[in-house]
N, C-alpha and C. Protein backbone atom coordinates (compact mmCIF):
# COMPACT_ATOMS: atom_id res chain seq x y z
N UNK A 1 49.04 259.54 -40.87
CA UNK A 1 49.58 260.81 -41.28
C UNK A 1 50.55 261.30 -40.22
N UNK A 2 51.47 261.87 -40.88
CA UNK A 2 52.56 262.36 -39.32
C UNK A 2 52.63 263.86 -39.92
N UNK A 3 53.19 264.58 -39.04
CA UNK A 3 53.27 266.45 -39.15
C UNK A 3 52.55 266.70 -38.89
N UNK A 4 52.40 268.19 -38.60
CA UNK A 4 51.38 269.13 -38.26
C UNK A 4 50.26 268.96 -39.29
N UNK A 5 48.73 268.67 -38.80
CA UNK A 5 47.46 268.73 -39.94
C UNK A 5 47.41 270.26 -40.23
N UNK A 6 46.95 270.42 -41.57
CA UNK A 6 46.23 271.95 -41.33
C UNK A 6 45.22 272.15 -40.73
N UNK A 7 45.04 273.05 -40.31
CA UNK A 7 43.55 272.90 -39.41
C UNK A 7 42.42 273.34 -40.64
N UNK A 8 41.29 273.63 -40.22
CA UNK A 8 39.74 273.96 -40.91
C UNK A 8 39.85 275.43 -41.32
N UNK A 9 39.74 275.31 -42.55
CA UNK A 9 39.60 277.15 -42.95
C UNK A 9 38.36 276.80 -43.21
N UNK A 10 38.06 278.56 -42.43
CA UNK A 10 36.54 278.67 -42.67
C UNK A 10 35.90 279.31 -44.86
N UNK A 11 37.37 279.29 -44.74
CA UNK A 11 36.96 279.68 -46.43
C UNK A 11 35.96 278.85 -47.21
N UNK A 12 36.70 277.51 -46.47
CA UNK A 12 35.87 276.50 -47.46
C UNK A 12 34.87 276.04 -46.45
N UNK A 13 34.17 276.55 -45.33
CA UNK A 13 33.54 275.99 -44.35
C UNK A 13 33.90 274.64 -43.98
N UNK A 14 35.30 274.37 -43.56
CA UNK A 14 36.05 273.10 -43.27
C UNK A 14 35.52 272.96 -42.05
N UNK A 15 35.29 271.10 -42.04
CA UNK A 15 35.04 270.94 -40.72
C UNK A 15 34.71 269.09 -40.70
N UNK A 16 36.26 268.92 -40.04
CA UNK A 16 37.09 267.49 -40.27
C UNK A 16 36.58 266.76 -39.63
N UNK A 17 35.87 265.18 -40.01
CA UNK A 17 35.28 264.10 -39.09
C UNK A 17 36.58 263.73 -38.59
N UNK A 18 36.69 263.19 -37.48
CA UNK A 18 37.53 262.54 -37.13
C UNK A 18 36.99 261.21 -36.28
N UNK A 19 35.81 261.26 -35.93
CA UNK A 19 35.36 260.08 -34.87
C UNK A 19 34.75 258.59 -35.85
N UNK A 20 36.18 257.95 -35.57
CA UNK A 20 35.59 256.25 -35.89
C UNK A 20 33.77 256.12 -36.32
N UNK A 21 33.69 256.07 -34.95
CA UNK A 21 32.34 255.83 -35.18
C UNK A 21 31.64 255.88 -36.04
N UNK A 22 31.76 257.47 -36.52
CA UNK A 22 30.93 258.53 -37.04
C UNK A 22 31.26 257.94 -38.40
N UNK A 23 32.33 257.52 -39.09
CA UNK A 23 32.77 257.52 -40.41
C UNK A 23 32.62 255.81 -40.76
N UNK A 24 32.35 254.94 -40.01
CA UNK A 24 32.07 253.51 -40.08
C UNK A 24 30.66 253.74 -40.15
N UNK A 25 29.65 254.66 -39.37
CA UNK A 25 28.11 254.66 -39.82
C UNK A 25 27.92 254.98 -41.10
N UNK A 26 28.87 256.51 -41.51
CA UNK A 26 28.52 256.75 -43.08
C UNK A 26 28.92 255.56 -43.76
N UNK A 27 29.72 254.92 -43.92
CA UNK A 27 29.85 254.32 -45.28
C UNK A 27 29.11 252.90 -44.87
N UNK A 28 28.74 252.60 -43.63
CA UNK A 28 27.82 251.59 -43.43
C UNK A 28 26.35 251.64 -43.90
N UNK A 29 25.73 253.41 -43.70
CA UNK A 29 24.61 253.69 -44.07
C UNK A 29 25.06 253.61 -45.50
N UNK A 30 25.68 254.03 -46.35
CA UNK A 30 25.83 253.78 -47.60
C UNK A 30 25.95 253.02 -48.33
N UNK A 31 26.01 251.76 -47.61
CA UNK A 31 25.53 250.40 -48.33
C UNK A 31 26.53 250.45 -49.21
N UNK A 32 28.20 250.75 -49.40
CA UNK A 32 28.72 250.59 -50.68
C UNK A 32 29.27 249.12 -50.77
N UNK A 33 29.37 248.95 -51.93
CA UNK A 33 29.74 246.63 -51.74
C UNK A 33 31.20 247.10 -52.74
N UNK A 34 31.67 245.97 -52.24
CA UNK A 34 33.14 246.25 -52.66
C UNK A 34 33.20 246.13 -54.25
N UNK A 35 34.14 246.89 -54.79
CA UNK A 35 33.88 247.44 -55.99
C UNK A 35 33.09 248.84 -56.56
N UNK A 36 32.58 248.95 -56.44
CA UNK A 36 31.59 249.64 -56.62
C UNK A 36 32.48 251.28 -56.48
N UNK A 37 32.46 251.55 -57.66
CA UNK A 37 33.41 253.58 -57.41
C UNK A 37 33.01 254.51 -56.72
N UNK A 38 33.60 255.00 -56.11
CA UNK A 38 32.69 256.31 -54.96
C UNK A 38 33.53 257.74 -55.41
N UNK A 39 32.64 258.81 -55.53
CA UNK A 39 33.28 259.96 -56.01
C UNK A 39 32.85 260.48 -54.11
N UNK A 40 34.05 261.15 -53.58
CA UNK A 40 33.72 261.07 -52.71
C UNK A 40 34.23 263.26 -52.30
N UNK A 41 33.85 264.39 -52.58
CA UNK A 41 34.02 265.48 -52.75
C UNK A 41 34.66 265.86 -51.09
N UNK A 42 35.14 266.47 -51.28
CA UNK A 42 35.65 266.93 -50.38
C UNK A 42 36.30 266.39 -49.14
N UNK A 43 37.61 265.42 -49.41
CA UNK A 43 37.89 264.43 -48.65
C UNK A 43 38.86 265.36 -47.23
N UNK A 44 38.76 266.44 -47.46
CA UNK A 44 39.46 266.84 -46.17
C UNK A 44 41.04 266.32 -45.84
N UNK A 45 41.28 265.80 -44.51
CA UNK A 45 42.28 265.10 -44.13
C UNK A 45 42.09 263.77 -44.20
N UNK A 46 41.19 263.45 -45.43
CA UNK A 46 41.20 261.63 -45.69
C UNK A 46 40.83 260.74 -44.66
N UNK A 47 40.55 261.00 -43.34
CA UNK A 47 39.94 260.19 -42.91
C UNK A 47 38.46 259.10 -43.28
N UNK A 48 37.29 259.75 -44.01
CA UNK A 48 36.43 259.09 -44.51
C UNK A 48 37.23 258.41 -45.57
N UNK A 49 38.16 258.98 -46.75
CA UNK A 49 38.54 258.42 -47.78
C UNK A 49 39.03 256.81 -47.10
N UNK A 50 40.08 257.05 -46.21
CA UNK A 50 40.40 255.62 -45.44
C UNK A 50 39.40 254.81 -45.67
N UNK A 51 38.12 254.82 -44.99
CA UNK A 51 37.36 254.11 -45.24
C UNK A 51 36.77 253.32 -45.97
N UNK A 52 36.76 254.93 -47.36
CA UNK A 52 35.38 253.94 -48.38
C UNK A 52 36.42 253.54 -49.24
N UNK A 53 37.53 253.22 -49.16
CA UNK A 53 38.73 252.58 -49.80
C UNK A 53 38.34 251.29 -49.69
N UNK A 54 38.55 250.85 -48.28
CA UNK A 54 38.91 249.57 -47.61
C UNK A 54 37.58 249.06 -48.41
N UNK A 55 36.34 249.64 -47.80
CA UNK A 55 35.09 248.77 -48.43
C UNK A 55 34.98 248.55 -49.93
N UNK A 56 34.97 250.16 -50.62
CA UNK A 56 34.89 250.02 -52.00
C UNK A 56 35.97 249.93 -52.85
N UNK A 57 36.97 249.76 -52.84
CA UNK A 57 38.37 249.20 -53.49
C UNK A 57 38.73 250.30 -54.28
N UNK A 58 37.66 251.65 -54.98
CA UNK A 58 38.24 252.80 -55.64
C UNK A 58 37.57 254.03 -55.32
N UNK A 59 38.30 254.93 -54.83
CA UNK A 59 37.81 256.37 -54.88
C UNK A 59 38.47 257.29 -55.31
N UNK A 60 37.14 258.13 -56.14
CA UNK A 60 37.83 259.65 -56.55
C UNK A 60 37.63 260.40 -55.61
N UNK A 61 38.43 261.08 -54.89
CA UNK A 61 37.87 262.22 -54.30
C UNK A 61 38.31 263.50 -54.36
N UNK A 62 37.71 264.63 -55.03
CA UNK A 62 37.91 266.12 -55.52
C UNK A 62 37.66 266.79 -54.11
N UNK A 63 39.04 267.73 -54.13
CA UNK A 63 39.48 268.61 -52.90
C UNK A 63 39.90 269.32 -53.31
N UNK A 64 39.57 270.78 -53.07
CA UNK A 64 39.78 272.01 -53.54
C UNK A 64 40.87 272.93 -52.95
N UNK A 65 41.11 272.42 -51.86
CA UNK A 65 42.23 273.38 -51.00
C UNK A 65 43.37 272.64 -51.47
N UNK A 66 44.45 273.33 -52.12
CA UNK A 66 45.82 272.80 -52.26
C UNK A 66 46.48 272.29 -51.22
N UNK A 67 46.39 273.05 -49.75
CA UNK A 67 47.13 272.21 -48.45
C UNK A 67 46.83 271.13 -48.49
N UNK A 68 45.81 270.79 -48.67
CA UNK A 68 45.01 269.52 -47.89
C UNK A 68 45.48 268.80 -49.49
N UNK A 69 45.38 268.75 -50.59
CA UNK A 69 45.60 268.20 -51.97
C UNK A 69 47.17 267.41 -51.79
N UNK A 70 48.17 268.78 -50.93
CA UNK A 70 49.57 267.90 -50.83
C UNK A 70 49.49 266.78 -49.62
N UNK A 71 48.58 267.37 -48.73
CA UNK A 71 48.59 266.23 -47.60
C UNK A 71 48.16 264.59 -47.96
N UNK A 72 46.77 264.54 -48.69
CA UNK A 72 45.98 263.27 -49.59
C UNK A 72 47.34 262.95 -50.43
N UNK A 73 47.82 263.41 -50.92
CA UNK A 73 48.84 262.86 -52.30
C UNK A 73 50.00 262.30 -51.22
N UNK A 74 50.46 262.53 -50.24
CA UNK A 74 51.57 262.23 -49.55
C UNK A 74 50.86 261.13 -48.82
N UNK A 75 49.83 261.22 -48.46
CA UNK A 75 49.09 259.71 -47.09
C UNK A 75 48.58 258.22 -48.76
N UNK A 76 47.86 259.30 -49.30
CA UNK A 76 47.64 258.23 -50.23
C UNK A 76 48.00 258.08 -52.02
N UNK A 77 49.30 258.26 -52.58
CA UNK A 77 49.87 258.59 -53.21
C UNK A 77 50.28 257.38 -53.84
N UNK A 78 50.55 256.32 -53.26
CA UNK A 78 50.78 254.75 -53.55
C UNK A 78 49.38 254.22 -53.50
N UNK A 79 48.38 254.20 -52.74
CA UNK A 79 47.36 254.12 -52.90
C UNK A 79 46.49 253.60 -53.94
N UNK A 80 46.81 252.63 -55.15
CA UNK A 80 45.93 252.44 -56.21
C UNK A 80 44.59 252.47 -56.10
N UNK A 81 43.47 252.44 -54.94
CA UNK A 81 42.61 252.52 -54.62
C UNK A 81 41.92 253.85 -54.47
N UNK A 82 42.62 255.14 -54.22
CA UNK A 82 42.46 256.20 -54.63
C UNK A 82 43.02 257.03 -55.30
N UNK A 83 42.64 258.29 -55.62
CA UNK A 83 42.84 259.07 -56.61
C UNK A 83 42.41 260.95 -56.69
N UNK A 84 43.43 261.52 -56.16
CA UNK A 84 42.56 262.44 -55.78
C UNK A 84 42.86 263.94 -57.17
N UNK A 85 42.19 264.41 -56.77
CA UNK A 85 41.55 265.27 -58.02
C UNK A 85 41.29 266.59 -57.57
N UNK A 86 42.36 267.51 -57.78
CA UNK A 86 42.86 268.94 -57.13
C UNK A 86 42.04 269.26 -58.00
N UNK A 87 40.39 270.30 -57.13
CA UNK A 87 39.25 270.78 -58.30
C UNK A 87 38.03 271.31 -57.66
N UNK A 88 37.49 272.24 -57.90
CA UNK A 88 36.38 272.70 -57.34
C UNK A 88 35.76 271.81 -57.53
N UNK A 89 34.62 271.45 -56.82
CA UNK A 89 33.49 270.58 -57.50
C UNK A 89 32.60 271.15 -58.56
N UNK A 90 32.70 272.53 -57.77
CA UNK A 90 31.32 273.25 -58.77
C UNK A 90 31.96 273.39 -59.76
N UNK A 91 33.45 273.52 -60.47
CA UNK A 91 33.56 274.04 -61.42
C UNK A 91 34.15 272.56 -62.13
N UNK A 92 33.81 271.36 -61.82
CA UNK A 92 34.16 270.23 -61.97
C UNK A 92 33.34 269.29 -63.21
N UNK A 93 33.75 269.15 -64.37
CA UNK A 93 33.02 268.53 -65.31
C UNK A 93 32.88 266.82 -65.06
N UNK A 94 31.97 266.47 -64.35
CA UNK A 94 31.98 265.46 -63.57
C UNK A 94 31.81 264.22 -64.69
N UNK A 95 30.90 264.84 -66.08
CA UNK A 95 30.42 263.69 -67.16
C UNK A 95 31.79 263.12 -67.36
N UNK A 96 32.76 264.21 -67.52
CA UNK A 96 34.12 263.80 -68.49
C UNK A 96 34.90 263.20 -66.85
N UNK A 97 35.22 263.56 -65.86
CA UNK A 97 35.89 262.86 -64.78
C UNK A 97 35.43 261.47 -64.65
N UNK A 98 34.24 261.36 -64.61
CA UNK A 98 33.79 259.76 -64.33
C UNK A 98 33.73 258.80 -65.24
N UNK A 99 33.07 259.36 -66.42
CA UNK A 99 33.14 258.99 -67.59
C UNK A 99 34.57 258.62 -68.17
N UNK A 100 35.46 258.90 -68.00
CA UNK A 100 37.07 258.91 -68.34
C UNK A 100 37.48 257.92 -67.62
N UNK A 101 36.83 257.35 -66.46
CA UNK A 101 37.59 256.12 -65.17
C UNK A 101 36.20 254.82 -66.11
N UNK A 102 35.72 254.91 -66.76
CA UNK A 102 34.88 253.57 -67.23
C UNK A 102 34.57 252.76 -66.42
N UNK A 103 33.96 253.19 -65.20
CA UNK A 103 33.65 252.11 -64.27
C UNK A 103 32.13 252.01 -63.87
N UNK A 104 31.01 252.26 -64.57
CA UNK A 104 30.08 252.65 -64.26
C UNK A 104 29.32 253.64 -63.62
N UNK A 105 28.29 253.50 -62.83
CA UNK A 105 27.52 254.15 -62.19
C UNK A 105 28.26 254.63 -60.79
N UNK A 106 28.27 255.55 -60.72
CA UNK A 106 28.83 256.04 -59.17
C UNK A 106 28.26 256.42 -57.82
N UNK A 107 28.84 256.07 -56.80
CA UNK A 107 27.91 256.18 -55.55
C UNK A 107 28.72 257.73 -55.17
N UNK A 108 27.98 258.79 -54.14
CA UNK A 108 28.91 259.98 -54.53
C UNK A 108 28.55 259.74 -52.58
N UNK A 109 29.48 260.16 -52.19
CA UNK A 109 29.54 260.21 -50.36
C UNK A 109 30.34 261.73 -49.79
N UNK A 110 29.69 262.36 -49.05
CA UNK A 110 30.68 263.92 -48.70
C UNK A 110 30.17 264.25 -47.35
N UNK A 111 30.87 264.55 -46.79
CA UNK A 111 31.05 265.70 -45.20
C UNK A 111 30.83 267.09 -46.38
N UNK A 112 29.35 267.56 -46.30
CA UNK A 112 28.97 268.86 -47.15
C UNK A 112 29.45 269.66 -45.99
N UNK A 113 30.18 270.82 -46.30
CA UNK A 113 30.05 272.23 -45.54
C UNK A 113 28.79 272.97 -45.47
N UNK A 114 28.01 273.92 -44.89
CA UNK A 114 26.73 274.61 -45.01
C UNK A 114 27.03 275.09 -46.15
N UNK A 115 27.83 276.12 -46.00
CA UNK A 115 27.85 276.84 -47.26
C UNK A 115 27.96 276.91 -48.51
N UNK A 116 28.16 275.74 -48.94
CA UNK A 116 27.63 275.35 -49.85
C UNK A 116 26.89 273.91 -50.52
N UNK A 117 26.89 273.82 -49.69
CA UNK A 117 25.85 272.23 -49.65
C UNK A 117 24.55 272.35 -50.32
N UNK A 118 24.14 273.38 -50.76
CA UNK A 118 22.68 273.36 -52.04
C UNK A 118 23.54 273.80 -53.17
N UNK A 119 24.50 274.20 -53.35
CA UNK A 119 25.26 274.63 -54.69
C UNK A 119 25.68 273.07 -55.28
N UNK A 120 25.91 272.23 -54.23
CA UNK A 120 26.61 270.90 -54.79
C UNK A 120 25.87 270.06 -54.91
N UNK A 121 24.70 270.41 -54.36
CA UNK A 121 23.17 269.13 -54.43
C UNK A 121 22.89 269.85 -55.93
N UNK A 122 23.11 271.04 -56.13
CA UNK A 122 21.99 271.54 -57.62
C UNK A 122 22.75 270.80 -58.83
N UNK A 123 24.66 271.14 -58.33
CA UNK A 123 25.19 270.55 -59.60
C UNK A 123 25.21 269.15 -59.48
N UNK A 124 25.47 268.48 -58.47
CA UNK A 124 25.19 267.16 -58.68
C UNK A 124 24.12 267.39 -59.61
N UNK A 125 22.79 267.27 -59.86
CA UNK A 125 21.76 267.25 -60.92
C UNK A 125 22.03 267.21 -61.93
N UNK A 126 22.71 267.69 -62.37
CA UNK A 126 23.16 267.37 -63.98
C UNK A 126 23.64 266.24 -64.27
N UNK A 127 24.42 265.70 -63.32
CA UNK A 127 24.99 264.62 -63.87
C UNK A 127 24.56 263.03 -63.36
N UNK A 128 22.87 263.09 -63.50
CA UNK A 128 22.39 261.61 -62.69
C UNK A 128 22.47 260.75 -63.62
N UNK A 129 23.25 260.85 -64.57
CA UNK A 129 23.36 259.51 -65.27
C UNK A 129 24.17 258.72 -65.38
N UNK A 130 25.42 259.38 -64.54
CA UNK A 130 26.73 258.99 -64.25
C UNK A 130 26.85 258.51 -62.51
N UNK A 131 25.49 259.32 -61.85
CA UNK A 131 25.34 258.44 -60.38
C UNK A 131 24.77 258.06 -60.15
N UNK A 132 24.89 256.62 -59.61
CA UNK A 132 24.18 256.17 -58.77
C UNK A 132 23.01 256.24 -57.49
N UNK A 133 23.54 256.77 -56.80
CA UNK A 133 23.38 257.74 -55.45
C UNK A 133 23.87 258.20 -54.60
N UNK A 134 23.39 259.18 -53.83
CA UNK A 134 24.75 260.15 -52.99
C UNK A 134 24.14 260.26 -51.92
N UNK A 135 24.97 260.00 -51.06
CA UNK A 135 25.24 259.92 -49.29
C UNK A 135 25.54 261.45 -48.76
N UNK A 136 25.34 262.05 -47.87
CA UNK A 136 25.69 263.01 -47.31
C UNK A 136 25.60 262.98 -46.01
N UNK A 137 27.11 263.76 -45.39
CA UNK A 137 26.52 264.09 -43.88
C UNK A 137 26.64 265.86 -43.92
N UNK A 138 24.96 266.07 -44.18
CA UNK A 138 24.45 267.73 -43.43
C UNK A 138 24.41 268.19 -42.33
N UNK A 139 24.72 270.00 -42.16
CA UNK A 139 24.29 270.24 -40.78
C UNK A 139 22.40 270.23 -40.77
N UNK A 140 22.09 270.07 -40.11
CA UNK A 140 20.97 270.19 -39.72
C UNK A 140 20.09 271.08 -40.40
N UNK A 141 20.59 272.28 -40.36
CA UNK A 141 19.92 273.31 -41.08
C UNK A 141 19.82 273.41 -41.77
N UNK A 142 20.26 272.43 -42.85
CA UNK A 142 20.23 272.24 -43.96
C UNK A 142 19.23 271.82 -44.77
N UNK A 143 19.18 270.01 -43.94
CA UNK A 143 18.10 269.26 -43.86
C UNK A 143 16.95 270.13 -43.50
N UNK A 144 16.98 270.65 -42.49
CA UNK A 144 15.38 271.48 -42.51
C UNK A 144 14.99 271.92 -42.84
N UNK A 145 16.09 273.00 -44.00
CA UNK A 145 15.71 273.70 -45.36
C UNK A 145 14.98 273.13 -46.34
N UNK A 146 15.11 271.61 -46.39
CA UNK A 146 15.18 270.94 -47.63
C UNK A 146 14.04 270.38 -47.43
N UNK A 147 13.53 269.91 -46.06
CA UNK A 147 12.52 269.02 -45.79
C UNK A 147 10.93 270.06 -45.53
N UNK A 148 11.35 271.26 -45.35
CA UNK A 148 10.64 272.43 -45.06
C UNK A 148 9.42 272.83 -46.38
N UNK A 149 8.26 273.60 -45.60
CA UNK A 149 7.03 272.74 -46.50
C UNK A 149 7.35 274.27 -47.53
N UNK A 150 6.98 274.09 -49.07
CA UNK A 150 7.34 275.26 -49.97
C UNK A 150 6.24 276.60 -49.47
N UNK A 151 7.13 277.72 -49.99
CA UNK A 151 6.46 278.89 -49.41
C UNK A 151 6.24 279.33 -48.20
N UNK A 152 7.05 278.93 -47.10
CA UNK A 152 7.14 279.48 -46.32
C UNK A 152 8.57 279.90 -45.52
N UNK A 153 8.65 280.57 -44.27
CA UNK A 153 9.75 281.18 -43.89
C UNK A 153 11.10 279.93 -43.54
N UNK A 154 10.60 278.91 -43.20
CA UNK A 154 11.50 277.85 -43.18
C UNK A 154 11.84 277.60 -44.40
């Protein structure tokens, strides 16, 4: 990418991987085998997208901020391997998006923001017949929400 990046609005609780490392573990922990479609939400400045390209040969990935929508369309725009999809997630009819690419079952992979990272785990739910399984990297507090025993202050 060349020019100025946009930086992280906290609107959308942005907050950009950038470390190698970090983005070769996700899609390593994610076991994706080449082929295989990845809906991948909230691709940011495309760095993860880079990735689960190379391994999985196609990704959708839905990004809601228009800056960042012209930046993805300009880095990966030739790109036949991706495909990006200016769209809320939540307000995103995922049966008819995936369902419309005929490629089966989908693996879903995202850098969740806090703030809404149980809004996108609930709607994911509706549509487990169209995924496969979904990868996430949470903050913490999240996970502890989730793993936290019912009825109490955690």
């Amino acid at each position: 990418m060349t020019g100025a990046l946009p930086p992280p609005r906290k609107r959308y609780g942005q907050n950009f991987l950038t470390d190698l490392n970090v983005l070769n573990r996700i899609v390593t922990s994610a076991g994706i085998l080449p082929g295989e479609p990845v809906l991948e939400i909230g691709p940011g400045r495309g760095a993860l997208t880079r990735q689960l390209a190379e391994v999985a040969g196609r990704v959708v990935a839905v990004e809601v901020d228009r800056e960042l929508v012209t930046l993805l369309d300009a880095e990966f725009g030739a790109d036949q391997r991706v495909e990006i999809v200016p769209s809320d997630i939540l307000r995103c009819d995922l049966a008819d998006l995936l369902q419309s690419r005929e490629e089966g079952r989908w693996r879903v992979v995202a850098n969740l923001p806090y703030n809404i990272s149980t809004p996108i785990l609930f709607h994911l739910l509706k549509y487990v017949d169209h995924i496969k399984d979904q990868h996430f990297m949470l903050q913490k507090e999240v996970v502890d929400r989730m793993v936290a025993k019912p009825c109490t202050s955690d």
